[in-house]
N, C-alpha and C. Protein backbone atom coordinates (compact mmCIF):
# COMPACT_ATOMS: atom_id res chain seq x y z
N UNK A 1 0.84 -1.18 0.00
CA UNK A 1 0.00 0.00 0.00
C UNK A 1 0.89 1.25 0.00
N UNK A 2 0.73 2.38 -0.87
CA UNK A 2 1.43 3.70 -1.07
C UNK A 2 1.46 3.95 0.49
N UNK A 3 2.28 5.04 0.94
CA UNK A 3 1.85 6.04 1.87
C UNK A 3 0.87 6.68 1.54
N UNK A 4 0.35 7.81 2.40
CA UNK A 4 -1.01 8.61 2.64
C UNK A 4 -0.46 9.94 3.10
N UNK A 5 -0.41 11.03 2.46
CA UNK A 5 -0.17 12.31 3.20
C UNK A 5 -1.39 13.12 3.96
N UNK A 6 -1.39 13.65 4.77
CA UNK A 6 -2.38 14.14 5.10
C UNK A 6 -1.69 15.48 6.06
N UNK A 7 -2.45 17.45 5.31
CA UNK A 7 -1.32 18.10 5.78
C UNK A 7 -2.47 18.87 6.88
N UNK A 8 -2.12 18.88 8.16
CA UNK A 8 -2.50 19.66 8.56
C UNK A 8 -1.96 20.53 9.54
N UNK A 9 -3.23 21.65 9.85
CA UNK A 9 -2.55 23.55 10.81
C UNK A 9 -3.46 23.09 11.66
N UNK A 10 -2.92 24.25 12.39
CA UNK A 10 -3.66 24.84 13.71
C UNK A 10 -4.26 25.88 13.93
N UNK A 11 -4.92 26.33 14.43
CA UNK A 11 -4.75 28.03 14.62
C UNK A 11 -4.59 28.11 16.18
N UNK A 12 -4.55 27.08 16.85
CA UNK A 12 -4.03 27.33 18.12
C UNK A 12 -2.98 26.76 18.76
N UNK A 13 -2.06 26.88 20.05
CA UNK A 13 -1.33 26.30 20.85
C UNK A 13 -1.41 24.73 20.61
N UNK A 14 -2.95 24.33 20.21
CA UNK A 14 -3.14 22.84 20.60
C UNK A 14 -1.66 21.78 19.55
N UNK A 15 -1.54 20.89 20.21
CA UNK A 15 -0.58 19.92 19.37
C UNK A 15 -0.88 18.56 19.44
N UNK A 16 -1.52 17.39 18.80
CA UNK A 16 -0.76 17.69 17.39
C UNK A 16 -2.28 18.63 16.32
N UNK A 17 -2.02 19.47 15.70
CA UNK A 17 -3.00 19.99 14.66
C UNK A 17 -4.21 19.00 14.53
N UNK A 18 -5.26 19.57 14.21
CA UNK A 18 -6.72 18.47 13.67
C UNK A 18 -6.96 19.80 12.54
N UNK A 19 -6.50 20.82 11.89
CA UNK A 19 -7.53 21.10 10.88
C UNK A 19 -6.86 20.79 9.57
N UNK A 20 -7.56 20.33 8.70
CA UNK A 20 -6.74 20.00 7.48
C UNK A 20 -6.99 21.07 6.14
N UNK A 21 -5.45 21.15 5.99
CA UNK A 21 -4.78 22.00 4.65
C UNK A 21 -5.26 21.47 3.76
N UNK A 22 -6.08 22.13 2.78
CA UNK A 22 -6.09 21.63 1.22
C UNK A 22 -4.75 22.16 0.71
N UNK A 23 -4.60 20.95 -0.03
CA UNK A 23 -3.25 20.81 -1.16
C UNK A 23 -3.81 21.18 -2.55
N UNK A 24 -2.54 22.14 -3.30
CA UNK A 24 -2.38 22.68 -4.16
C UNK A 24 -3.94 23.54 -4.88
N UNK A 25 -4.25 24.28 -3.99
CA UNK A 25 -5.60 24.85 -4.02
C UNK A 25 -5.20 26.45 -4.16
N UNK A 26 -5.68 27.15 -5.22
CA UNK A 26 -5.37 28.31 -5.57
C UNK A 26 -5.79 29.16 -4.10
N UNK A 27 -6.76 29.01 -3.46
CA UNK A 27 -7.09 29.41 -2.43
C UNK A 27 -6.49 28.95 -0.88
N UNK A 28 -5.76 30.25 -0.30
CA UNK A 28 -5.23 29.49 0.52
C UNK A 28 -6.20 29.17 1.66
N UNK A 29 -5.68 28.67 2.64
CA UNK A 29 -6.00 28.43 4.43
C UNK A 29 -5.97 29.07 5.20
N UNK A 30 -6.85 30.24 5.81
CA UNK A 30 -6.38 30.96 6.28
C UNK A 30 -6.54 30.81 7.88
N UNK A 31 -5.21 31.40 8.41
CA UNK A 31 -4.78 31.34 10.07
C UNK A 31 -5.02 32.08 10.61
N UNK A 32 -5.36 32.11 12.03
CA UNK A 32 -5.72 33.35 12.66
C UNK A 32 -5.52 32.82 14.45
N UNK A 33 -4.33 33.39 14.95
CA UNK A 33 -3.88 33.05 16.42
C UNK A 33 -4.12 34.33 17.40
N UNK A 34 -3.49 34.77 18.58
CA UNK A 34 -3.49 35.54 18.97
C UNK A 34 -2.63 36.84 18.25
N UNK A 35 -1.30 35.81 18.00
CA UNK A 35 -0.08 36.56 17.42
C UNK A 35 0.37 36.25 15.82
N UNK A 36 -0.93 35.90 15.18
CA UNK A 36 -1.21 35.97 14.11
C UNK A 36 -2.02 35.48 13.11
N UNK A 37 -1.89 36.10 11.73
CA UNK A 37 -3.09 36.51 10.81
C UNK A 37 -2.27 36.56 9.94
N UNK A 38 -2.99 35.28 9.05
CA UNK A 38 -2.28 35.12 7.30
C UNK A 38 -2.85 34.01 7.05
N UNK A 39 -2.57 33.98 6.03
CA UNK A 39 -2.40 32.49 4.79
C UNK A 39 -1.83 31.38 4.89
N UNK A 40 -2.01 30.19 4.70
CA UNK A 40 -1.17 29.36 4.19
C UNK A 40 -1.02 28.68 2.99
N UNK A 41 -0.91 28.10 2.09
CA UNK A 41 -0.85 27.28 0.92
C UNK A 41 0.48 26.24 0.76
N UNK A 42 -0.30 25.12 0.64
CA UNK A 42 0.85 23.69 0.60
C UNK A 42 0.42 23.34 -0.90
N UNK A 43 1.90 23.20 -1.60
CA UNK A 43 1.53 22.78 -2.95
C UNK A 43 2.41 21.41 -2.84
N UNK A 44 2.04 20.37 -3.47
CA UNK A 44 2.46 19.26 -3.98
C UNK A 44 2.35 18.75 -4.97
N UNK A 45 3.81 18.40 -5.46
CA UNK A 45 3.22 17.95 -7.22
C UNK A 45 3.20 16.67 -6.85
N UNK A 46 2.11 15.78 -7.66
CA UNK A 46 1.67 14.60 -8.24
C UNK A 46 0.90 14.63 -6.89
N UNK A 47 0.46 15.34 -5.86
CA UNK A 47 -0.33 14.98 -4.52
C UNK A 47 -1.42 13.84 -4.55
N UNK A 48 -1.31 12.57 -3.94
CA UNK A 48 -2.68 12.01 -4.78
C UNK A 48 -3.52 11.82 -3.01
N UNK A 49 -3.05 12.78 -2.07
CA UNK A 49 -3.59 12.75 -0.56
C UNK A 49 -5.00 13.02 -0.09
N UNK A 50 -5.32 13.04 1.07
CA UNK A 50 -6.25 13.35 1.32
C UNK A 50 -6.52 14.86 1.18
N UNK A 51 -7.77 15.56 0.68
CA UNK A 51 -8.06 16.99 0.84
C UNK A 51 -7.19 17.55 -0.55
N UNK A 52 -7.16 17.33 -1.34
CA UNK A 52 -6.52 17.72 -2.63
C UNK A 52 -7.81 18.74 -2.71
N UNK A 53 -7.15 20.01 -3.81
CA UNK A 53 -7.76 21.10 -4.20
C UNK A 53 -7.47 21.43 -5.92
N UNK A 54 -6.75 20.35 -6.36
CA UNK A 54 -6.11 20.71 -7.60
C UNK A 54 -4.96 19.81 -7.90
N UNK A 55 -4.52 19.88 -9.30
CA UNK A 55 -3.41 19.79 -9.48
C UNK A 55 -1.87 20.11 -9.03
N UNK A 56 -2.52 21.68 -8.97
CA UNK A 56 -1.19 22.50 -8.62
C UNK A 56 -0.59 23.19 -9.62
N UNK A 57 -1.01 23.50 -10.99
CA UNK A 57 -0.56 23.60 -12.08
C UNK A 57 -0.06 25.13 -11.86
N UNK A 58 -1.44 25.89 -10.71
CA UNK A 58 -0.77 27.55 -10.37
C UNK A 58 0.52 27.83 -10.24
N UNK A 59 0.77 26.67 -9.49
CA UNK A 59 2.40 26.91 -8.75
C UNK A 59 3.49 26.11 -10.12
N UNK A 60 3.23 25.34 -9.57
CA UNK A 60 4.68 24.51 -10.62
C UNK A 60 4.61 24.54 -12.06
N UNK A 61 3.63 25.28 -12.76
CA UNK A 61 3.99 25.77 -14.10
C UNK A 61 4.80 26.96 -14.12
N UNK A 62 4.90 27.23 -13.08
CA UNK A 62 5.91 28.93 -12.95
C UNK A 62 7.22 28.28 -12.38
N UNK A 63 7.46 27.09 -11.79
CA UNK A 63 8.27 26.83 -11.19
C UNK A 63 8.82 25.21 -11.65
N UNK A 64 9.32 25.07 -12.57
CA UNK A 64 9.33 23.31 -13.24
C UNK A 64 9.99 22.66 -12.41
N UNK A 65 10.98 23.58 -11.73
CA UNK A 65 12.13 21.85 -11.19
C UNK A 65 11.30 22.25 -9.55
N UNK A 66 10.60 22.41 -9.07
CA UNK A 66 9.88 22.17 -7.99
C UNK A 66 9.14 21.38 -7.64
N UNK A 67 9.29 20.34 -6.39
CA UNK A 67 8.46 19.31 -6.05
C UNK A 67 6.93 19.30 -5.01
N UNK A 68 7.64 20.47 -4.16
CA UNK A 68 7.19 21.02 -2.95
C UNK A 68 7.24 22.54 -2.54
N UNK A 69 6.05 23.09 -2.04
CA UNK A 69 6.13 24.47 -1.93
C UNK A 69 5.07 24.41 -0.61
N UNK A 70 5.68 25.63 0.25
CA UNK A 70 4.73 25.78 1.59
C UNK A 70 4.91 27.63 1.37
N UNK A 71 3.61 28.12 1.42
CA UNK A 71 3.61 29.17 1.32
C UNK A 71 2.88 30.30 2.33
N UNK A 72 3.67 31.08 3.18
CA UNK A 72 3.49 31.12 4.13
C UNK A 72 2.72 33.29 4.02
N UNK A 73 1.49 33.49 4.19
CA UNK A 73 1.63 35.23 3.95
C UNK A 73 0.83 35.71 5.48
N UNK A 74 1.14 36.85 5.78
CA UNK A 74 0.45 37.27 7.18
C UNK A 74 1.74 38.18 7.99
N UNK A 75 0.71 38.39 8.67
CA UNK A 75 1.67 38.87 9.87
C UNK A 75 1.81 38.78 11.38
N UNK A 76 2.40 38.91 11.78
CA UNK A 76 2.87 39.06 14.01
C UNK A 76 2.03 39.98 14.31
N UNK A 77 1.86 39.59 15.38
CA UNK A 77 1.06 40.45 16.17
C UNK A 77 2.23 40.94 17.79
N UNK A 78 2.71 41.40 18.14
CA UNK A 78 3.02 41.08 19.10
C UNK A 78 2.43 42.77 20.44
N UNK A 79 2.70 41.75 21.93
CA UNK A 79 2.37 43.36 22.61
C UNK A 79 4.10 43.58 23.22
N UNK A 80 3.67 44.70 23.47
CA UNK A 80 4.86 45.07 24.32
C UNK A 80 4.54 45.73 25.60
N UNK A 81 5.65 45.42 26.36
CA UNK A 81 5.38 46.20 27.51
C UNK A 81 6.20 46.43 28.48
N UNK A 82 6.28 48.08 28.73
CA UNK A 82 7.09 49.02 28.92
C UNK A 82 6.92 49.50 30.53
N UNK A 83 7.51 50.66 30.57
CA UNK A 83 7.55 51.05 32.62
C UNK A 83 6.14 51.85 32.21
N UNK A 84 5.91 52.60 31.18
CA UNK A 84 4.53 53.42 30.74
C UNK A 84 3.10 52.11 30.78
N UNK A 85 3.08 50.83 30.83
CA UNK A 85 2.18 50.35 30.60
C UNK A 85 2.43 49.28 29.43
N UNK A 86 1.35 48.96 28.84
CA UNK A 86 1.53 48.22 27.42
C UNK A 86 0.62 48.84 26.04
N UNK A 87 0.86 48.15 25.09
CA UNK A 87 0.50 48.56 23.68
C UNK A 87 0.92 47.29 22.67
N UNK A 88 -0.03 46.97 22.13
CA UNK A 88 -0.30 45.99 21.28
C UNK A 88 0.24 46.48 19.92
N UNK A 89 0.82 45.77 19.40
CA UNK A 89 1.90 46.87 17.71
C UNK A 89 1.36 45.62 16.72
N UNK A 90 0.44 45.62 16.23
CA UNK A 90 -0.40 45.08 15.09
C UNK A 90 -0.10 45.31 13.80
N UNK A 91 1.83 45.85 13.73
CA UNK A 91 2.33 46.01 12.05
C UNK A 91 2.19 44.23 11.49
N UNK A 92 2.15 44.62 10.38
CA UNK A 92 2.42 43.56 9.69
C UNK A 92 3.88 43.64 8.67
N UNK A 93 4.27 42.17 9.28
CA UNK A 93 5.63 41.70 8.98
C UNK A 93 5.62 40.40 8.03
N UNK A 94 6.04 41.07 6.77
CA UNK A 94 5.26 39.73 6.17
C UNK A 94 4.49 39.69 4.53
């Protein structure tokens, strides 16, 4: 019997992950933690796994000698805090 891939996130602390990534899906996954907010996208060529979204043709027709791509967009959140108090800095890095 082949192996079985199966990719999955979190959006929280919890470990091990339960939500599952669609593969090679023009649309990504999107994350959302305390200390952050973004995207994800897992591309796999020939993926034949669970939760497929596509081929993948978006990605690896731009990219031929590529097997694997994890694509990561968003940003940190982080707070800080100073002798004045605190303040939450919500730039995005990323």
């Amino acid at each position: 019997m082949a192996p079985k891939l199966r990719v999955l996130v979190s959006s929280s602390s919890a470990y091990p992950p339960t939500t599952e990534c669609t593969v090679n899906s023009p649309t990504p996954t999107p994350i959302k933690t305390d200390s952050f907010e973004g995207d994800i996208s897992v591309w796999i060529k020939d993926f034949t796994g669970d939760n497929s979204g596509g081929d993948g043709h978006e990605y690896f027709d731009k990219r031929p000698g590529m097997t694997y791509g994890i694509v990561v967009r968003g940003g940190s959140f982080s707070i800080m805090i100073t002798e004045a108090g605190w303040r939450m800095d919500g730039g995005r890095k990323g």
